[in-house]
Protein backbone atom coordinates (compact mmCIF):
# COMPACT_ATOMS: atom_id res chain seq x y z
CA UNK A 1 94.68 41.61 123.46
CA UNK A 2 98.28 42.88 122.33
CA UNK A 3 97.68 46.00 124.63
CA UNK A 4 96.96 43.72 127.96
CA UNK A 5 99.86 41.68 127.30
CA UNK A 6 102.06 45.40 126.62
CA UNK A 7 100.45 46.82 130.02
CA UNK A 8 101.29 43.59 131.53
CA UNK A 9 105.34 44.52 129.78
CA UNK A 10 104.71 48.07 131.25
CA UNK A 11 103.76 46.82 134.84
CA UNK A 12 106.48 44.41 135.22
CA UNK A 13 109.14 46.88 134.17
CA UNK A 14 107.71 49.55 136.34
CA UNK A 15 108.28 47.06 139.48
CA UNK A 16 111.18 46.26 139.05
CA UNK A 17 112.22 49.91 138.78
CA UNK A 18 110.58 50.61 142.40
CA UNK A 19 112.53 47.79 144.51
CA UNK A 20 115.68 48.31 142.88
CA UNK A 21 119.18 49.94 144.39
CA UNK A 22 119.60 53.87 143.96
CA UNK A 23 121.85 55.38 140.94
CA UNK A 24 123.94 57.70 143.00
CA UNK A 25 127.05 57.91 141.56
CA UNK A 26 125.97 58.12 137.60
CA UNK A 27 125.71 61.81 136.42
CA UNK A 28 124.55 62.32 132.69
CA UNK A 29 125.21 65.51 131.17
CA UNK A 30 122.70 68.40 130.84
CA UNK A 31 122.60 68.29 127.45
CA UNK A 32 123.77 64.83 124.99
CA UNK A 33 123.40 63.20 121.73
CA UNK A 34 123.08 59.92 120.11
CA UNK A 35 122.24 57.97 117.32
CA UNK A 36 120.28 54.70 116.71
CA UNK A 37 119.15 52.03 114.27
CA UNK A 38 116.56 49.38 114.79
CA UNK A 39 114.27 46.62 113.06
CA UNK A 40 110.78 46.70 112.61
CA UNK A 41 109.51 43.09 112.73
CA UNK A 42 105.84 41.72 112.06
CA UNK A 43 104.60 40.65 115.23
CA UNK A 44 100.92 39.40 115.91
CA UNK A 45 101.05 39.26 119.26
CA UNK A 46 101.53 43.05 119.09
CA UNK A 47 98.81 43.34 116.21
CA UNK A 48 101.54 44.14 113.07
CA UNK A 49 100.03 41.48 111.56
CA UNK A 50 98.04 40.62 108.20
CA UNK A 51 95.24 42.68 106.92
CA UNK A 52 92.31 40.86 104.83
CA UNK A 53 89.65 42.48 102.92
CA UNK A 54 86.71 41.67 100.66
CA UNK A 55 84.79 42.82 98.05
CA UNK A 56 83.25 42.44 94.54
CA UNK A 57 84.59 38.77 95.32
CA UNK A 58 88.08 40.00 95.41
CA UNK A 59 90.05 39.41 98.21
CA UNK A 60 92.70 41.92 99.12
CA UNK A 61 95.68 41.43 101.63
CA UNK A 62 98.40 43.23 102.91
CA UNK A 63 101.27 41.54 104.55
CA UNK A 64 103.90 43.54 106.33
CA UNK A 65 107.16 43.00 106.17
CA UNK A 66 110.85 43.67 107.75
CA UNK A 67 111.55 47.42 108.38
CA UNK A 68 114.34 49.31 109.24
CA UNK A 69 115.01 52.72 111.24
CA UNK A 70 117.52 55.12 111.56
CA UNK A 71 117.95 58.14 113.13
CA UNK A 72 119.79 60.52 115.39
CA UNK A 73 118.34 61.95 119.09
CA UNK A 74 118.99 64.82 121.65
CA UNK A 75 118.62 63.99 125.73
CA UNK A 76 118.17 66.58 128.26
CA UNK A 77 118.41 65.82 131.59
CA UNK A 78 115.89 66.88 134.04
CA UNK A 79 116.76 64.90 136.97
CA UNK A 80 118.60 62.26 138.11
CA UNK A 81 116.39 59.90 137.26
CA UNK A 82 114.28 61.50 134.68
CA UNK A 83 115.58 62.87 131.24
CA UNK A 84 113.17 64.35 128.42
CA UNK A 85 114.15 62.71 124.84
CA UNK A 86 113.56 64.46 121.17
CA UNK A 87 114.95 63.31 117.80
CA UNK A 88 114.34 62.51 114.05
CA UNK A 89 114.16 58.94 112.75
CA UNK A 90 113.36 57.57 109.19
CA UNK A 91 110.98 55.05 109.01
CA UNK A 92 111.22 52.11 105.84
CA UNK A 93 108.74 49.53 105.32
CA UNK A 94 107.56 47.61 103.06
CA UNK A 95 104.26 45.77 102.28
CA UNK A 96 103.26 42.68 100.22
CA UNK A 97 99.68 43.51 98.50
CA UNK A 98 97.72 41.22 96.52
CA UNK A 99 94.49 40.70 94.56
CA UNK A 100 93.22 37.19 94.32
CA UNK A 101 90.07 36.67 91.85
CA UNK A 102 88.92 33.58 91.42
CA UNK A 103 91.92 31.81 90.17
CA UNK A 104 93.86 34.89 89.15
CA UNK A 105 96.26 36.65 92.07
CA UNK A 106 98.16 39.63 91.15
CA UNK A 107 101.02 40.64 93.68
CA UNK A 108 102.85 43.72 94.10
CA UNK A 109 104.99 45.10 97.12
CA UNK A 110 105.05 48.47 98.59
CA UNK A 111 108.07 50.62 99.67
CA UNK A 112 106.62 53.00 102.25
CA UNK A 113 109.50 56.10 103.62
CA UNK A 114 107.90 57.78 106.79
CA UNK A 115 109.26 60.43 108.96
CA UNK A 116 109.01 60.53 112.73
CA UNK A 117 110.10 63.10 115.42
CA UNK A 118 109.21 61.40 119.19
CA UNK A 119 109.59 62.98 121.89
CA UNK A 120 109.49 60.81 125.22
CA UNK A 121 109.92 61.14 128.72
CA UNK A 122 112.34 58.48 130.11
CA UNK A 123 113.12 57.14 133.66
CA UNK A 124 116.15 55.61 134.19
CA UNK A 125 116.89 53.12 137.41
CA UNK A 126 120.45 51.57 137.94
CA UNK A 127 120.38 47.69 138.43
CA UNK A 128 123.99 47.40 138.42
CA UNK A 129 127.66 49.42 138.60
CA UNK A 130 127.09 50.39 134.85
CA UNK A 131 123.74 48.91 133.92
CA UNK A 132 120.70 51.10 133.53
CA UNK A 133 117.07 50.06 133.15
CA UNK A 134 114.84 52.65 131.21
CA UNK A 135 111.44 52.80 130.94
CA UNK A 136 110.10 55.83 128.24
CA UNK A 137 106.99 57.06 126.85
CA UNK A 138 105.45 59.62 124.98
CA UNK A 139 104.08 61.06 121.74
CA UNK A 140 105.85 59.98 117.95
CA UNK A 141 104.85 62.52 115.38
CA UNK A 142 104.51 60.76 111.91
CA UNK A 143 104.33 62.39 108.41
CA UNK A 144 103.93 61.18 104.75
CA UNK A 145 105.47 64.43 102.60
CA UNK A 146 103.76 62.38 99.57
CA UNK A 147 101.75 60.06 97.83
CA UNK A 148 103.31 56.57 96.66
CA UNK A 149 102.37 54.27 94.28
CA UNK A 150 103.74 51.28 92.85
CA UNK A 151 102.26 48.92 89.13
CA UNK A 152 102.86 46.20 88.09
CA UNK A 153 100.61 44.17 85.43
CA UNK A 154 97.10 45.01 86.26
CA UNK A 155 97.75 46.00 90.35
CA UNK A 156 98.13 49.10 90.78
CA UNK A 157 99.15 50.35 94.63
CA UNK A 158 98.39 54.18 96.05
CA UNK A 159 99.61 55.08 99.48
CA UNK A 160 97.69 58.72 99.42
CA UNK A 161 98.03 60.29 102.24
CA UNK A 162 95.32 61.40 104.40
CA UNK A 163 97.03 63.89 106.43
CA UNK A 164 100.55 65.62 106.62
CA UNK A 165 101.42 64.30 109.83
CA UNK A 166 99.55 62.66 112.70
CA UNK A 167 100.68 61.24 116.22
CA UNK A 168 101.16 58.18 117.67
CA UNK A 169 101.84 56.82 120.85
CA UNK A 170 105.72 55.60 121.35
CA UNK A 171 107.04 53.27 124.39
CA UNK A 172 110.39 52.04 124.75
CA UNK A 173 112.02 49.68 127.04
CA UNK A 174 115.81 48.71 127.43
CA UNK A 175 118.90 48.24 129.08
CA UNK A 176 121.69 50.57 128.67
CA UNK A 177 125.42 50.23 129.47
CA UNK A 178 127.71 52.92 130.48
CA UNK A 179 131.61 52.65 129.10
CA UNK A 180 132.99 55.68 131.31
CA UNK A 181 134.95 57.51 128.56
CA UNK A 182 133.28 55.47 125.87
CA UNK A 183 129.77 56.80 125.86
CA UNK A 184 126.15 54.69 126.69
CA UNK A 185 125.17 51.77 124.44
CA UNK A 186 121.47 50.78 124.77
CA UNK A 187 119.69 47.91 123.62
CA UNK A 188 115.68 47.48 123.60
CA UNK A 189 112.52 47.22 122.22
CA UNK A 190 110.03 50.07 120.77
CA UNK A 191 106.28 49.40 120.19
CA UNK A 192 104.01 52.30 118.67
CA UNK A 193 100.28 52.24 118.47
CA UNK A 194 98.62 54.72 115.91
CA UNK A 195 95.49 55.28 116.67
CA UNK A 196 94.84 57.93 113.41
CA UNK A 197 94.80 56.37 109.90
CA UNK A 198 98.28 58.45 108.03
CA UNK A 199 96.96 57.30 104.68
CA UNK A 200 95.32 54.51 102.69
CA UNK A 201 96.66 51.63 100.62
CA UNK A 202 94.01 51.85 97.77
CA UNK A 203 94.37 48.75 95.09
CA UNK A 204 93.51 49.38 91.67
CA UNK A 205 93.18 45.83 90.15
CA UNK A 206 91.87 44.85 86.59
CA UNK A 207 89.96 41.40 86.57
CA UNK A 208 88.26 39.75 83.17
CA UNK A 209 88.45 43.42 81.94
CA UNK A 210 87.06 45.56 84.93
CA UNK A 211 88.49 47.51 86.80
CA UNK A 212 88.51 47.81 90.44
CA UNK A 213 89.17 50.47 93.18
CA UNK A 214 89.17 49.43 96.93
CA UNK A 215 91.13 51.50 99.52
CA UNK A 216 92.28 49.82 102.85
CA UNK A 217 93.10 52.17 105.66
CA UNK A 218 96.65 51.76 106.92
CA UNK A 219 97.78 50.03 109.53
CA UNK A 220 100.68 51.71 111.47
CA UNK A 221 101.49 50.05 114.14
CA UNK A 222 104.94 48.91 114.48
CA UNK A 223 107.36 46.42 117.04
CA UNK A 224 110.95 47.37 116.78
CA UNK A 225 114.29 45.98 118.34
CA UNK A 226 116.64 48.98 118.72
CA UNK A 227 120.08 50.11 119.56
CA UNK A 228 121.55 53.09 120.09
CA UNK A 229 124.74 54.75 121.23
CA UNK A 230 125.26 58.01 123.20
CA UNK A 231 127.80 60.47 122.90
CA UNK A 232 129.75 60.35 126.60
C-alpha cells in the first residue's frame, strides 16, 4: 500500500515538472558541495512502522523510533536540468525492543549507527524566479562495520550483521531556494525502501529460568524530512 500511495507522490511531482515554465537563466556550477541534516520519523503509511513476532508464547516487538542524519554531498552538473548527486551521510536510530511473557515484559532500546553513500540522479524544474522543484532517485549504499548489542536484566539485544553493506533504493523530493551570493537552501522529504535484510535484531530473553533466542530480520526502511544547504 505505502508504495501506491509513494508512486502516486512520484506521479504528481513528475506533472507538475512537465507543464511548468523553463529555468533559463539559473546556471549551477560544474562541480558544488553541500551539507545536510534531516529526521527520520516512524511513519505507517510509509511502512516504518511496528514489528510483532511470536513464539514459545513470547511475544517480541520492535518499535522504531526518532532518527537523525547528517552528512555532507558533492553535485555535478550534467545538464541544465539534470545533475548527478554522491555523498556520505550517518544514519542514527534507535529501537524500542521488548519481551512480554505472560505477565512479565522486559524492555530494552537499541542505538543502531549506519553508514550510507547515495548516489542519485536529480531533475531540477524552476517554478519561480528563485524556486526550484527537484525530483531525485537512485541507489543508497548501506553498511553496518559491526555487530551491536545492548542488556539489560534478562533482554539481551544483537544487531549482527548479515552483510557489510547492501543497497537500497533512495527518492527525494523538495523545494530548493536560490540566495544569489548566498548559496541554495533545500527543504524536502527522503523515503528509502530496502529490499535486502542488513542484519537481524536477535532477542535473547530469560523467562521462569529459560532462556530464549529469536532473531527478527531488520526492517530498514526509513521516511525522513531533510534540509540542506549548498555552497554558491
Amino acid at each position: 500500500m505505502y508504495r501506491t500511495h509513494f508512486a502516486w507522490l512520484f506521479t504528481i511531482a513528475t506533472s507538475s515538472m512537465v507543464f511548468s515554465q523553463d529555468d533559463e537563466g539559473l546556471k549551477d556550477p560544474v562541480f558544488n558541495f553541500g551539507i545536510q541534516a534531516g529526521v527520520i520519523t516512524p511513519s505507517a503509511l510509509f511502512s516504518v512502522r511496528r514489528t510483532v513476532r511470536e513464539a514459545e508464547n513470547v511475544l517480541y516487538r520492535i518499535d522504531p523510533g526518532t532518527g537523525f542524519q547528517v552528512g555532507g554531498l558533492a553535485i555535478f552538473r550534467l545538464s541544465r536540468r539534470f545533475q548527478l548527486q554522491g555523498g556520505f551521510t550517518l544514519l542514527l536510530r534507535n529501537y524500542d525492543c521488548s519481551a512480554a511473557y505472560e505477565e512479565q515484559v522486559l524492555r530494552v532500546r537499541l542505538n543502531t549507527t549506519l553508514y550510507e553513500i547515495p548516489i542519485l540522479f536529480t531533475y531540477y524544474q524552476r517554478i519561480g524566479e528563485r524556486l526550484l522543484l527537484s525530483l531525485g532517485t537512485g541507489i543508497n549504499l548501506q553498511t553496518l562495520p559491526s555487530d551491536l548489542g545492548v542488556r539489560e536484566q534478562h533482554l539481551q539485544i544483537l544487531a549482527l550483521h548479515k552483510a557489510f553493506a547492501l543497497p537500497a533504493s533512495l527518492t527525494g523530493l523538495g523545494l530548493e531556494f536560490r540566495a544569489k551570493g548566498r548559496g541554495g537552501f533545500f527543504a524536502g522529504l527522503s523515503y528509502c525502501i530496502t529490499p535486502f535484510h542488513l542484519y537481524d535484531t536477535v532477542f535473547l530473553s530469560k523467562f521462569d529460568g529459560r532462556e530464549r533466542v529469536y532473531p527478527v530480520p531488520h526492517r530498514g526502511d526509513y521516511f525522513g524530512l531533510v534540509a540542506r544547504y549548498y555552497l554558491d
